[in-house]
N, C-alpha and C. Protein backbone atom coordinates (compact mmCIF):
# COMPACT_ATOMS: atom_id res chain seq x y z
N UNK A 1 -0.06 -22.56 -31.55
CA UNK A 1 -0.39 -23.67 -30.67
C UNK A 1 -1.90 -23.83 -30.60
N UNK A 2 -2.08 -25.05 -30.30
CA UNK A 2 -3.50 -24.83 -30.13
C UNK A 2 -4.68 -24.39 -28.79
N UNK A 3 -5.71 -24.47 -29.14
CA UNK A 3 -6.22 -23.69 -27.94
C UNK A 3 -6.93 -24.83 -27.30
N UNK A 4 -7.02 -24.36 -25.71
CA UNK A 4 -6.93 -25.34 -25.11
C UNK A 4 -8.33 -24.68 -24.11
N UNK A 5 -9.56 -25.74 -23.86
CA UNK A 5 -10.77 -24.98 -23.09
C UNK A 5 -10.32 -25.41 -21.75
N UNK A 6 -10.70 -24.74 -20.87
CA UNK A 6 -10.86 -25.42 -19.32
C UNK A 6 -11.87 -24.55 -18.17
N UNK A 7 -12.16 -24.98 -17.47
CA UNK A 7 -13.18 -24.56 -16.63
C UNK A 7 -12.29 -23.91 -15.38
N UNK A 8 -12.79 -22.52 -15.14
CA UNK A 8 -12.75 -21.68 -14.07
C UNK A 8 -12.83 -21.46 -13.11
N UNK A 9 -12.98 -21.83 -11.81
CA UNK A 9 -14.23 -21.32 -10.43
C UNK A 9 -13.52 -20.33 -9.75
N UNK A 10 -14.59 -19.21 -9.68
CA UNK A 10 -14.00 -18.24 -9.05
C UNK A 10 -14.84 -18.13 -7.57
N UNK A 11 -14.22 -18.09 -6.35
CA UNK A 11 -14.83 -18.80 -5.22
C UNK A 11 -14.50 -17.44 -4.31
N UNK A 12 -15.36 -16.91 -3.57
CA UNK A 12 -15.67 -16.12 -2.85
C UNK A 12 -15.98 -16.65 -1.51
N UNK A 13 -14.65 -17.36 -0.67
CA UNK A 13 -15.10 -17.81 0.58
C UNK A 13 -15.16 -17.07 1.83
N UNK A 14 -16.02 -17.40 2.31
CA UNK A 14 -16.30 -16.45 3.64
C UNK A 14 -14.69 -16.41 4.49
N UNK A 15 -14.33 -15.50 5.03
CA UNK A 15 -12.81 -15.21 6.03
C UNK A 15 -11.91 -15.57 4.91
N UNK A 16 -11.93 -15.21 3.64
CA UNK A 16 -10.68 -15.29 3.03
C UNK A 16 -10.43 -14.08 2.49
N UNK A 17 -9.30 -13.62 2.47
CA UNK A 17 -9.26 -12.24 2.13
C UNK A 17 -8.82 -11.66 0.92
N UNK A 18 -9.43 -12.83 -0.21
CA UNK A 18 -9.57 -12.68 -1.72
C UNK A 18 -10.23 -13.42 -2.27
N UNK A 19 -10.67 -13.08 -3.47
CA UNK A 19 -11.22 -14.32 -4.88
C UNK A 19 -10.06 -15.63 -4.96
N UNK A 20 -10.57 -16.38 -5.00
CA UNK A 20 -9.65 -17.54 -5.37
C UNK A 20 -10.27 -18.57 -6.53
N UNK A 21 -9.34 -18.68 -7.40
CA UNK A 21 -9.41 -19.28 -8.88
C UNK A 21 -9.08 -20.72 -8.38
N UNK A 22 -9.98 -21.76 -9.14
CA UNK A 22 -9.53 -23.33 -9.13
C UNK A 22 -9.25 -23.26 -10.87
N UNK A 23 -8.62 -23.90 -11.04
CA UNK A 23 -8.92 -24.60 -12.42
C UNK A 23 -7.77 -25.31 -12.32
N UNK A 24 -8.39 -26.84 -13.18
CA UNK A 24 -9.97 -27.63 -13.74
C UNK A 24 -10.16 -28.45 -13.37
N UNK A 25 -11.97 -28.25 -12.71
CA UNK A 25 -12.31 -28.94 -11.93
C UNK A 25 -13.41 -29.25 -12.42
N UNK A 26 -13.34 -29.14 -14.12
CA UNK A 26 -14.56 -30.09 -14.66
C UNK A 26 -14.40 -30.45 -15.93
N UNK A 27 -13.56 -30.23 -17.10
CA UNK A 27 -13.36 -30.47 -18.20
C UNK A 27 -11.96 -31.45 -18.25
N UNK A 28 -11.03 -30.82 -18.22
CA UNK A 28 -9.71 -32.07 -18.41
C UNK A 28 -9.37 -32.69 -17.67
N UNK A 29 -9.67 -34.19 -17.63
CA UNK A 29 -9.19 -35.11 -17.21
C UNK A 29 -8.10 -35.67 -16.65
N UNK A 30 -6.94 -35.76 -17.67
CA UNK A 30 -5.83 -35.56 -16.98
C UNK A 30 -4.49 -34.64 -17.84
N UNK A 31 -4.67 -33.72 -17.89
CA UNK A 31 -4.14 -32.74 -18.63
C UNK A 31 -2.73 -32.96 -18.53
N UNK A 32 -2.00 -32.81 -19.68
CA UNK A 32 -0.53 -32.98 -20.18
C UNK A 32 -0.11 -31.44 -19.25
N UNK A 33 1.63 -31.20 -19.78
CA UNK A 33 2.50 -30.28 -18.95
C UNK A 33 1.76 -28.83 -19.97
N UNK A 34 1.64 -29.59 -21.22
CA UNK A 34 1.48 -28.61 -22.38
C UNK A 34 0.18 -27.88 -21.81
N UNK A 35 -1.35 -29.13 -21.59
CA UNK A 35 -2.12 -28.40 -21.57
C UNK A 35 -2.13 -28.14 -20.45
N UNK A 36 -1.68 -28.16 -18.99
CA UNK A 36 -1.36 -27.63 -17.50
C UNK A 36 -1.30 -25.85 -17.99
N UNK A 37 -0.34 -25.72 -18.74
CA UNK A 37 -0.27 -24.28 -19.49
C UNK A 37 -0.48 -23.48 -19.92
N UNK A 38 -1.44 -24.35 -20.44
CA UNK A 38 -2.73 -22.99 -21.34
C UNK A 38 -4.11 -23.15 -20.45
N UNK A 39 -4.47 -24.11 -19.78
CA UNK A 39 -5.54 -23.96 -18.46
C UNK A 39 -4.82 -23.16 -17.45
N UNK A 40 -3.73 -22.63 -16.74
CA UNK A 40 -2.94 -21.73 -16.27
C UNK A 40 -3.22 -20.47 -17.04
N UNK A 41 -2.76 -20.44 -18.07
CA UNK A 41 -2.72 -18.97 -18.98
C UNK A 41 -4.46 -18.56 -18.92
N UNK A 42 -5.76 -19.62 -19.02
CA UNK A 42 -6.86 -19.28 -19.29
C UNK A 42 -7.57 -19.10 -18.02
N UNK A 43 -6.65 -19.49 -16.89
CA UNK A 43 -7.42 -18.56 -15.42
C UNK A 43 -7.02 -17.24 -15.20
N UNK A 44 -5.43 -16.74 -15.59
CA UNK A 44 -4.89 -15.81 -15.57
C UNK A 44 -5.51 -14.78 -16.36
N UNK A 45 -6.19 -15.03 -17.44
CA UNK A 45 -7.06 -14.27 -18.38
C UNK A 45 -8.13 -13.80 -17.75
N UNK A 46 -9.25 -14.74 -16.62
CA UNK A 46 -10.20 -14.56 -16.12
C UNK A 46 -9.60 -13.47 -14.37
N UNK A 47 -9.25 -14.26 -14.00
CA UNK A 47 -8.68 -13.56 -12.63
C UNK A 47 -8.36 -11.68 -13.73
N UNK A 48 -7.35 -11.64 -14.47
CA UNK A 48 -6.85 -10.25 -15.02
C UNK A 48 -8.77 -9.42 -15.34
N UNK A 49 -9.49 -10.57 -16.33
CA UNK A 49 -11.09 -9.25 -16.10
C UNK A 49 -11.56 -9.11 -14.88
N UNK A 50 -11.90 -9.96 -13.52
CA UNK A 50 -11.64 -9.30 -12.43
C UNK A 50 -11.38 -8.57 -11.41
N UNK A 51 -10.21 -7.82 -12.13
CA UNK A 51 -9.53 -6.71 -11.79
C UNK A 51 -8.15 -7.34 -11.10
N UNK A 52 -7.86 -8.09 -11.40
CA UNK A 52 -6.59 -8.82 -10.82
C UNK A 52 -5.36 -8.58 -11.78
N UNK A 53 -4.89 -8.09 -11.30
CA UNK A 53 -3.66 -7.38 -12.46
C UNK A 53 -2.49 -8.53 -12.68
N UNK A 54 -1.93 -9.39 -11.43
CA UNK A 54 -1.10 -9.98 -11.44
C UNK A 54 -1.29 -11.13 -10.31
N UNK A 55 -2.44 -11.86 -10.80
CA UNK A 55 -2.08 -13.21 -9.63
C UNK A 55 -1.13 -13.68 -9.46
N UNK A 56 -1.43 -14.62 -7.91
CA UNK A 56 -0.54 -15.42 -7.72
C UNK A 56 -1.24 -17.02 -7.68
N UNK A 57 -0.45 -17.97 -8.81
CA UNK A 57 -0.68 -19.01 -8.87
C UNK A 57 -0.17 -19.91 -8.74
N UNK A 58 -0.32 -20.95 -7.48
CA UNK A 58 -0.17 -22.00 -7.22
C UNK A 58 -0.21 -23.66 -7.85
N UNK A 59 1.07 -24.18 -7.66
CA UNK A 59 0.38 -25.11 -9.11
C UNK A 59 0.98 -26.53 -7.81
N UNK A 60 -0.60 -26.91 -7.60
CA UNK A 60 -0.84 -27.86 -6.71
C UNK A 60 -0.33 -29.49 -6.86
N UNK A 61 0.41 -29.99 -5.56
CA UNK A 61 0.64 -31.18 -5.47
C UNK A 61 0.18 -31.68 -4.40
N UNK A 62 0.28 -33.10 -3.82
CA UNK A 62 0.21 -33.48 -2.66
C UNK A 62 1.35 -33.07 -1.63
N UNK A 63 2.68 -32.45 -2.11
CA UNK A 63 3.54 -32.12 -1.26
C UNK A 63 4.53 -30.53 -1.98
N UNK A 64 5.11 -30.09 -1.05
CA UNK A 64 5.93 -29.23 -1.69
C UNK A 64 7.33 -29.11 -2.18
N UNK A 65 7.83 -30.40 -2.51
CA UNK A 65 8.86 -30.46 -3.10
C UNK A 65 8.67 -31.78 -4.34
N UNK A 66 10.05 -31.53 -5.16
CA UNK A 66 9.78 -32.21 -6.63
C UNK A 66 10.31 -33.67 -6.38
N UNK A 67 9.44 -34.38 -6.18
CA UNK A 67 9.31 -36.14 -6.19
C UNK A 67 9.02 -37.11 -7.81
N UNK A 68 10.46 -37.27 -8.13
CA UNK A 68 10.33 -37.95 -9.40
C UNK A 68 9.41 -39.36 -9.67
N UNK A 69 8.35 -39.77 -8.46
CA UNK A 69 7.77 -40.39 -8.20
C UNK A 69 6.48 -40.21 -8.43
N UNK A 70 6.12 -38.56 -8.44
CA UNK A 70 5.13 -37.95 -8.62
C UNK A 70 5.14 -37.02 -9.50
N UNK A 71 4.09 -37.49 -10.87
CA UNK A 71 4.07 -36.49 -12.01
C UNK A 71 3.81 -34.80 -11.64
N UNK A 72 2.72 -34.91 -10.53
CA UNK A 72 2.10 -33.39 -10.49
C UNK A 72 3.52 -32.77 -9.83
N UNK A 73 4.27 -33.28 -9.18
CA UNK A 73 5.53 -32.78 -8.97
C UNK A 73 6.18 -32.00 -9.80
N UNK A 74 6.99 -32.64 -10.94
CA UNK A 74 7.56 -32.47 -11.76
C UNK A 74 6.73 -31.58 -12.99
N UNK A 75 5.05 -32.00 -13.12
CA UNK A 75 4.69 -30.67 -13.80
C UNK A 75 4.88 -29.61 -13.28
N UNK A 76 4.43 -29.69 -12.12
CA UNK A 76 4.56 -28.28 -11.46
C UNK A 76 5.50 -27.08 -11.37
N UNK A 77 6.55 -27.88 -11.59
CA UNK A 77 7.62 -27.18 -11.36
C UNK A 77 8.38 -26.80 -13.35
N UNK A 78 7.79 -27.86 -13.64
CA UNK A 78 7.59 -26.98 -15.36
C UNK A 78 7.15 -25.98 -15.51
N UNK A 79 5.63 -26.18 -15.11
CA UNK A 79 4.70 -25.14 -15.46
C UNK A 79 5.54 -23.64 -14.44
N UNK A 80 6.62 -23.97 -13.19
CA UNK A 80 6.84 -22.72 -12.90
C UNK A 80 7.80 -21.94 -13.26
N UNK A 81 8.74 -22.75 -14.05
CA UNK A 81 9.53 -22.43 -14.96
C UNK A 81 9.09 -21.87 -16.66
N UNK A 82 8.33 -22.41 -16.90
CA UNK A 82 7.43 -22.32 -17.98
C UNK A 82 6.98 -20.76 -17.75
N UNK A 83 6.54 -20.36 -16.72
CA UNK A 83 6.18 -18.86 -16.47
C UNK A 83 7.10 -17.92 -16.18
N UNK A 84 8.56 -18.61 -15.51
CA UNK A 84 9.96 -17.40 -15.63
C UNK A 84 10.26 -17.26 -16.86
N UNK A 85 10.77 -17.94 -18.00
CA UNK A 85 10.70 -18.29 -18.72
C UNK A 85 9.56 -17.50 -20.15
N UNK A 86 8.39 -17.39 -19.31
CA UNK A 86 7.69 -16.10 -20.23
C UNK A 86 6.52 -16.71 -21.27
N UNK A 87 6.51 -18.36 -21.08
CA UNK A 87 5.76 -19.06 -21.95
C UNK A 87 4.22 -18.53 -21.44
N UNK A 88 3.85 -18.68 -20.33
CA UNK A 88 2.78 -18.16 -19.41
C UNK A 88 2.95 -16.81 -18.69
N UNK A 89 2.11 -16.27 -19.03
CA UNK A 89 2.53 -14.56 -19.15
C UNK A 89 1.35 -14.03 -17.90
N UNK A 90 1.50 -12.99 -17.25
CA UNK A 90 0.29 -12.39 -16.39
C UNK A 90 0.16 -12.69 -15.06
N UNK A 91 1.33 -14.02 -14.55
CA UNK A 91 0.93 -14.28 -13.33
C UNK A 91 2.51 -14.88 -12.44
N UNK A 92 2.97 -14.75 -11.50
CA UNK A 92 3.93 -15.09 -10.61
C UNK A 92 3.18 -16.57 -10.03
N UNK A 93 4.11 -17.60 -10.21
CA UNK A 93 3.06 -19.04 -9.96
C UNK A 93 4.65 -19.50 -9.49
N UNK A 94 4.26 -20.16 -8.67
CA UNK A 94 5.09 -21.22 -7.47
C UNK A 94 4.38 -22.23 -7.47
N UNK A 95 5.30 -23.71 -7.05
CA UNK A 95 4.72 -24.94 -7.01
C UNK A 95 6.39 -25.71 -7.45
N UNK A 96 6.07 -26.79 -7.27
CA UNK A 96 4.98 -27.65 -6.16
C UNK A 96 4.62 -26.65 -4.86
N UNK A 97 3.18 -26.87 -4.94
CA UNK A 97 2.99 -26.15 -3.18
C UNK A 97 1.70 -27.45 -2.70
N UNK A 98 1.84 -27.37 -1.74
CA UNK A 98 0.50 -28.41 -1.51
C UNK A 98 -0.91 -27.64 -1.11
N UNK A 99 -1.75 -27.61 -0.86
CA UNK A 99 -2.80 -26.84 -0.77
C UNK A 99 -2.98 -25.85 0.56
N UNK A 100 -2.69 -26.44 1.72
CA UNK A 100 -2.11 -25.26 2.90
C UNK A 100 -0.92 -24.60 2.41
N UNK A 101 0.29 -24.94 2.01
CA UNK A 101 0.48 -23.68 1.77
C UNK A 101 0.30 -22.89 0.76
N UNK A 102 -0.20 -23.39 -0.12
CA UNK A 102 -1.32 -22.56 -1.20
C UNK A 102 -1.66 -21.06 -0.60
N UNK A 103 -2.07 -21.62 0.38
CA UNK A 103 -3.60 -20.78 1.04
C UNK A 103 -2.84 -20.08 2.17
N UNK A 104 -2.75 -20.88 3.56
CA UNK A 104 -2.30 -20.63 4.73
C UNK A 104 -0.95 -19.93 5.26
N UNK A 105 -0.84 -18.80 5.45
CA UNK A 105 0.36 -18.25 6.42
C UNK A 105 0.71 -18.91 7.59
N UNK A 106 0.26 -19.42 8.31
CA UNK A 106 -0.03 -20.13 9.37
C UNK A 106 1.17 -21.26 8.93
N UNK A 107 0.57 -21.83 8.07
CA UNK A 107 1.18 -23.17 7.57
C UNK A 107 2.65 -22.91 6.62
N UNK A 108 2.68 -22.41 6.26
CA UNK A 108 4.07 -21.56 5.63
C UNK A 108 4.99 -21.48 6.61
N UNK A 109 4.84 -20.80 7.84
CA UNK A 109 5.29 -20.30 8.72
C UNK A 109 6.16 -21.58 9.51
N UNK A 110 5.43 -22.57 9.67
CA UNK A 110 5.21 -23.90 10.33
C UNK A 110 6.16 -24.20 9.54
N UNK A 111 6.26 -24.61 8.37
CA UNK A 111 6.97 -25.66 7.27
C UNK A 111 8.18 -24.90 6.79
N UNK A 112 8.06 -23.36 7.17
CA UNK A 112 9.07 -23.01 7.09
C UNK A 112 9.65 -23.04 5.28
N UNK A 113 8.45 -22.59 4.51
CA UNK A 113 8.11 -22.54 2.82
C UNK A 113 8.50 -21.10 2.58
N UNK A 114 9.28 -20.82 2.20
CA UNK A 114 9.43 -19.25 1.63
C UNK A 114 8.79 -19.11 -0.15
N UNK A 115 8.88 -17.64 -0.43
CA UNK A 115 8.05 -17.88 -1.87
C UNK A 115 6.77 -16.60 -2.06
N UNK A 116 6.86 -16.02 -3.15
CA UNK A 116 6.13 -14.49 -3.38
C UNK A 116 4.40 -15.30 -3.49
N UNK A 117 4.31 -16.81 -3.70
CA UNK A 117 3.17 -16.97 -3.55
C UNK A 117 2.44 -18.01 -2.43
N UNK A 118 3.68 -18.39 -1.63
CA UNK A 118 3.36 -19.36 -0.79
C UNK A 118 2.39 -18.78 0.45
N UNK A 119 1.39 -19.17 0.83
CA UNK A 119 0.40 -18.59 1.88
C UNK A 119 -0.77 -17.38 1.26
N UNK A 120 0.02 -16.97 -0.30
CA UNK A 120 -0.95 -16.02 -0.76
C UNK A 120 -1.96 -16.17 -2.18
N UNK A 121 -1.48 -17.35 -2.45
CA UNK A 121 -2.48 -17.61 -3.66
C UNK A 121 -3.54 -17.27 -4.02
N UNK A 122 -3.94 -17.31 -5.14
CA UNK A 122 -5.20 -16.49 -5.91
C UNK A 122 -5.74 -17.96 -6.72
N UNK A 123 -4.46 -18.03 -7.86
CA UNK A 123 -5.17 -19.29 -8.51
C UNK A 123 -4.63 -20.60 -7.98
N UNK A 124 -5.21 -21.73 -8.20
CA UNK A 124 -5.16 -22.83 -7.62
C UNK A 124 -4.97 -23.80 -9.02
N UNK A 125 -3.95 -24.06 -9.77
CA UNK A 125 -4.50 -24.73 -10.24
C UNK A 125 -3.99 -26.00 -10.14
N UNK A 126 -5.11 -27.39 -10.54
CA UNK A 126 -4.90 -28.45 -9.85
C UNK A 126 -4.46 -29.62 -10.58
N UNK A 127 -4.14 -30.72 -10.85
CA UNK A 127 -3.22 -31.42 -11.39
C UNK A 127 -4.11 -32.71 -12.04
N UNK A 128 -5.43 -32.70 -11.66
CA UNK A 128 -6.37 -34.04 -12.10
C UNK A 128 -7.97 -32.78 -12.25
N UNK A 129 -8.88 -33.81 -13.41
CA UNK A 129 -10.50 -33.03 -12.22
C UNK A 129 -10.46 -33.72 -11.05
N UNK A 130 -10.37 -34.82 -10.51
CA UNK A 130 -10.56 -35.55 -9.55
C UNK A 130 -10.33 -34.67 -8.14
N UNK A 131 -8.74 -34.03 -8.70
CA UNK A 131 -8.62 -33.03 -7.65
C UNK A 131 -9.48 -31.61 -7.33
N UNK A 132 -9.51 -31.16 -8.63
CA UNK A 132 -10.15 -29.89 -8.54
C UNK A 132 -11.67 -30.38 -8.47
N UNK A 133 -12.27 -31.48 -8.75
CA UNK A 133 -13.66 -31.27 -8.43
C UNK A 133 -14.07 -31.77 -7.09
N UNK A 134 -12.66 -32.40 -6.21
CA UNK A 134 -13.12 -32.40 -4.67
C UNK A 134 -12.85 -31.26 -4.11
N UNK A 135 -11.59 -30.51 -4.49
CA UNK A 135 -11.32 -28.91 -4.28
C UNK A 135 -12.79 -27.97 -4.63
N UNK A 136 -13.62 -28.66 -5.28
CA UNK A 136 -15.01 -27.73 -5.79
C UNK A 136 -15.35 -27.63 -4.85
N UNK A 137 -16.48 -29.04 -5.49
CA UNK A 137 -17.21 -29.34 -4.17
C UNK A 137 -16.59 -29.09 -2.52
N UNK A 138 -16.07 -29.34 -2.12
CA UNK A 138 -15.45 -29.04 -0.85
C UNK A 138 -15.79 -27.27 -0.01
N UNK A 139 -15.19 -26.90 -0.91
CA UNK A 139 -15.25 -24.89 -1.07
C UNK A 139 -17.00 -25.18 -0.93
N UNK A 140 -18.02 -25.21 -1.78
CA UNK A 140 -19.19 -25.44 -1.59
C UNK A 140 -19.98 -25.78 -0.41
N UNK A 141 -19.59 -26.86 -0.51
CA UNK A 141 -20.39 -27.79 1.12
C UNK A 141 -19.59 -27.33 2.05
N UNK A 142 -18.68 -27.59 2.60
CA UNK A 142 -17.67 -27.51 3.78
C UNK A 142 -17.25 -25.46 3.99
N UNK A 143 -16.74 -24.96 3.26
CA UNK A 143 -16.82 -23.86 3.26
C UNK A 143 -17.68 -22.65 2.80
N UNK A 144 -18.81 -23.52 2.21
CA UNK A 144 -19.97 -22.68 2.47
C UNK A 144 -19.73 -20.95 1.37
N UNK A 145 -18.73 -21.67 0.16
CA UNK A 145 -18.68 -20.48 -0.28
C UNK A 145 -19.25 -20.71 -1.38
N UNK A 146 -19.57 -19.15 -2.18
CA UNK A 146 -19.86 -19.02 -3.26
C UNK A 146 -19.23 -18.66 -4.81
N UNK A 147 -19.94 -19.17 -5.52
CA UNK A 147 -18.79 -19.54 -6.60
C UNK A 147 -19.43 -19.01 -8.36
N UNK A 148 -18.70 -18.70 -8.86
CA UNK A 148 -19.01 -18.73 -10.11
C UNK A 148 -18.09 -18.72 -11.44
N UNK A 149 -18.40 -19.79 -12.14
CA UNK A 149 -17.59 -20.57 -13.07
C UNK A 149 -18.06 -20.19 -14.50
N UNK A 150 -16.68 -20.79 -15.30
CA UNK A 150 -16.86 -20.26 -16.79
C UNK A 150 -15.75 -21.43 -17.36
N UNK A 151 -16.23 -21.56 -18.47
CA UNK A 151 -15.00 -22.53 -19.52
C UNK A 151 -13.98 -21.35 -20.35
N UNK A 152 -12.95 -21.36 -20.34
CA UNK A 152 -12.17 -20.53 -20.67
C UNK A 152 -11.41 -21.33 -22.01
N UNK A 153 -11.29 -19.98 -22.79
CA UNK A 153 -10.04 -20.45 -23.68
C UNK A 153 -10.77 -20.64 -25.24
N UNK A 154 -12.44 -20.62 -25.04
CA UNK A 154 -13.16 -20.29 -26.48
C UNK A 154 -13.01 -19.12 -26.96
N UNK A 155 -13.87 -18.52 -28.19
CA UNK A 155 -13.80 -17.36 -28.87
C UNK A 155 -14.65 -16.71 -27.95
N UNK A 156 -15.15 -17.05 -26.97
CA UNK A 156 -16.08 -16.19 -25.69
C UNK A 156 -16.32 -17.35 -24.86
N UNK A 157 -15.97 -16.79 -23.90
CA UNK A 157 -16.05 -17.32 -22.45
C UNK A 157 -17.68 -18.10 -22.29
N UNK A 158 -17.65 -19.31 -21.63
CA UNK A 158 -19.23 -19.69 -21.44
C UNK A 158 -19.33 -20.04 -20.22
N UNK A 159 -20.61 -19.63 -19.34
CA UNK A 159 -21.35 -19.67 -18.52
C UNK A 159 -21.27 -21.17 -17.65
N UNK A 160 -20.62 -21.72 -16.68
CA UNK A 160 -20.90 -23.61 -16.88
C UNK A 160 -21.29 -23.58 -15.16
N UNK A 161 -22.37 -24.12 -14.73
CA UNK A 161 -22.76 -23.97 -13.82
C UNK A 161 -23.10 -25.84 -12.93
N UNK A 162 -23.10 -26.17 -11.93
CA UNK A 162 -23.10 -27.10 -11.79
C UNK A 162 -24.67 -27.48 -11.43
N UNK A 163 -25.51 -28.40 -11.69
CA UNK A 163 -26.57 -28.34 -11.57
C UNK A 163 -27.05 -28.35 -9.75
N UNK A 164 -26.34 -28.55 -9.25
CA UNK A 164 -26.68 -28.44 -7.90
C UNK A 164 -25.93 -27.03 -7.23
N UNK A 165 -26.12 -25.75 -8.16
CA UNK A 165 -25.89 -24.55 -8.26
C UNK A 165 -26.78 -23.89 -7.30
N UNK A 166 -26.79 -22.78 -6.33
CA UNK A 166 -27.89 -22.08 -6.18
C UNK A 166 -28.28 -21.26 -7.66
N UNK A 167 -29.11 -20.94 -7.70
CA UNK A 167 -29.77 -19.58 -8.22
C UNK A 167 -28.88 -18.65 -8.47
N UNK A 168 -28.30 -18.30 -7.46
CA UNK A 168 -27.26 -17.24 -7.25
C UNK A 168 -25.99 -17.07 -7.74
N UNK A 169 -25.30 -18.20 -7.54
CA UNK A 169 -24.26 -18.79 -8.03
C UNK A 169 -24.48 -18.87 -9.68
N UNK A 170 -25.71 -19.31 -10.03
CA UNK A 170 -25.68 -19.42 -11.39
C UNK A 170 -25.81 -17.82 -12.14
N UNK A 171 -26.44 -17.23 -11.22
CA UNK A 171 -26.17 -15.73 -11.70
C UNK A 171 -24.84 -14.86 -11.95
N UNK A 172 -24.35 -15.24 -10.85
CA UNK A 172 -22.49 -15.17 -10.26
C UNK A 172 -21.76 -15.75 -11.87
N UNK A 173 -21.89 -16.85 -12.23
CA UNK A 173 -21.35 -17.09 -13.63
C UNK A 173 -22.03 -16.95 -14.84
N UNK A 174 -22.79 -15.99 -14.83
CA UNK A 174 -23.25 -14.91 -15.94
C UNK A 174 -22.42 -14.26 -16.22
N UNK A 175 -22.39 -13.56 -14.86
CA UNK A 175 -21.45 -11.93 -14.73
C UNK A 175 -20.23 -12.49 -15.22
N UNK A 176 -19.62 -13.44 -14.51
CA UNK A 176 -18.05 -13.55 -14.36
C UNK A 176 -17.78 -13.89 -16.29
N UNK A 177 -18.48 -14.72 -16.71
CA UNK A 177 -18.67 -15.03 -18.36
C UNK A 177 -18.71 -13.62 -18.73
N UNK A 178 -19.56 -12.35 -18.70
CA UNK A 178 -19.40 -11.32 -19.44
C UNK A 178 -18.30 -10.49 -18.95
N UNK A 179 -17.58 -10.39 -17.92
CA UNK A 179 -16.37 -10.25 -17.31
C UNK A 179 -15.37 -10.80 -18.39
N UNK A 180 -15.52 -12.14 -18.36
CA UNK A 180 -13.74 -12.02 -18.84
C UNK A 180 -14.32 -12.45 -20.53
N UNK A 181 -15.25 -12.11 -21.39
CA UNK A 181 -15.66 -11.78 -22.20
C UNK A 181 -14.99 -10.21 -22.76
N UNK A 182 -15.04 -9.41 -21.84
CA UNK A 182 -14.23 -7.84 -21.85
C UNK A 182 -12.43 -8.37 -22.01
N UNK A 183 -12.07 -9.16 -21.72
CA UNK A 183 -10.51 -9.41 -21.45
C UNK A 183 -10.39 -10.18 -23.01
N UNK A 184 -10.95 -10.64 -23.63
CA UNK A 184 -10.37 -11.57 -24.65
C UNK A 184 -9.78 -10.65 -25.77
């Protein structure tokens, strides 16, 4: 098959009580079920150098059930079959989930969502950039976290930093680039 690049962010938000993976929230546009799959498989690669043995990945919609009305629906629920199934290897991924319960116990609880990844997610991954680069930015400005990103899925991982990066952050996706540089 062929190989498929996509961009990473690994986000370190303040009161969360893990790393959390977006991808892609800067390279594919609007990614097929196929390539949903291998940008899935190429966060699971990064999260595993990490030290993350077995995320949990979320494969984001506007709601949590499958609406033949709505594509990210119906990928979603490919792509989570696609991973029982064994096509996508390394990670336990649920979806449709919508982004609280992605994240939130609170909100699980409420909606009454059962699921080994609902409220506990690691990776996020998102269904447009449109989505994942307001999911960026957002984490950034609004949550005030810090982040560091990589394009995944080359013969070595690369460094991709957003120009309105701190310093820091751009240091942050050095490391994380020679990180999952060790995993390939």
């Amino acid at each position: 098959s062929k190989r498929v690049l996509s961009h990473v962010a690994v986000f370190e938000v303040p009161d969360y009580d893990r790393l959390m993976y977006v991808t892609d929230s800067a390279l594919n546009i609007a990614p097929s079920l196929e390539e949903l799959g291998h940008i899935l498989q190429n966060a699971v690669h990064v999260a595993h150098s990490v030290g993350n043995p077995m995320p949990k990945a979320a494969v984001l919609a506007a709601i949590e059930t499958v609406n033949p009305k709505m594509e990210a629906t119906l990928n979603a629920a490919a792509i989570v079959q696609m991973c029982n199934r064994g096509q996508i290897t390394g990670c336990i991924a649920d979806g449709p989930l919508a982004l609280d319960n992605a994240v939130s116990q609170a909100a699980v609880l409420q909606k009454g969502i059962s699921g080994s990844v609902a409220g506990q997610a690691d990776i996020l991954l998102v269904p447009s950039i449109e989505a994942g680069n307001m999911l960026y930015k957002s984490m950034i400005y609004f949550a005030k976290a810090n982040v560091a990103a990589v394009i995944a899925g080359a013969k070595a991982p690369i460094a991709l930093t957003s120009r309105a990066d701190t310093a820091e952050n751009k240091l942050y996706s050095i490391a994380l680039a020679i990180c999952a540089s060790q995993e390939q």
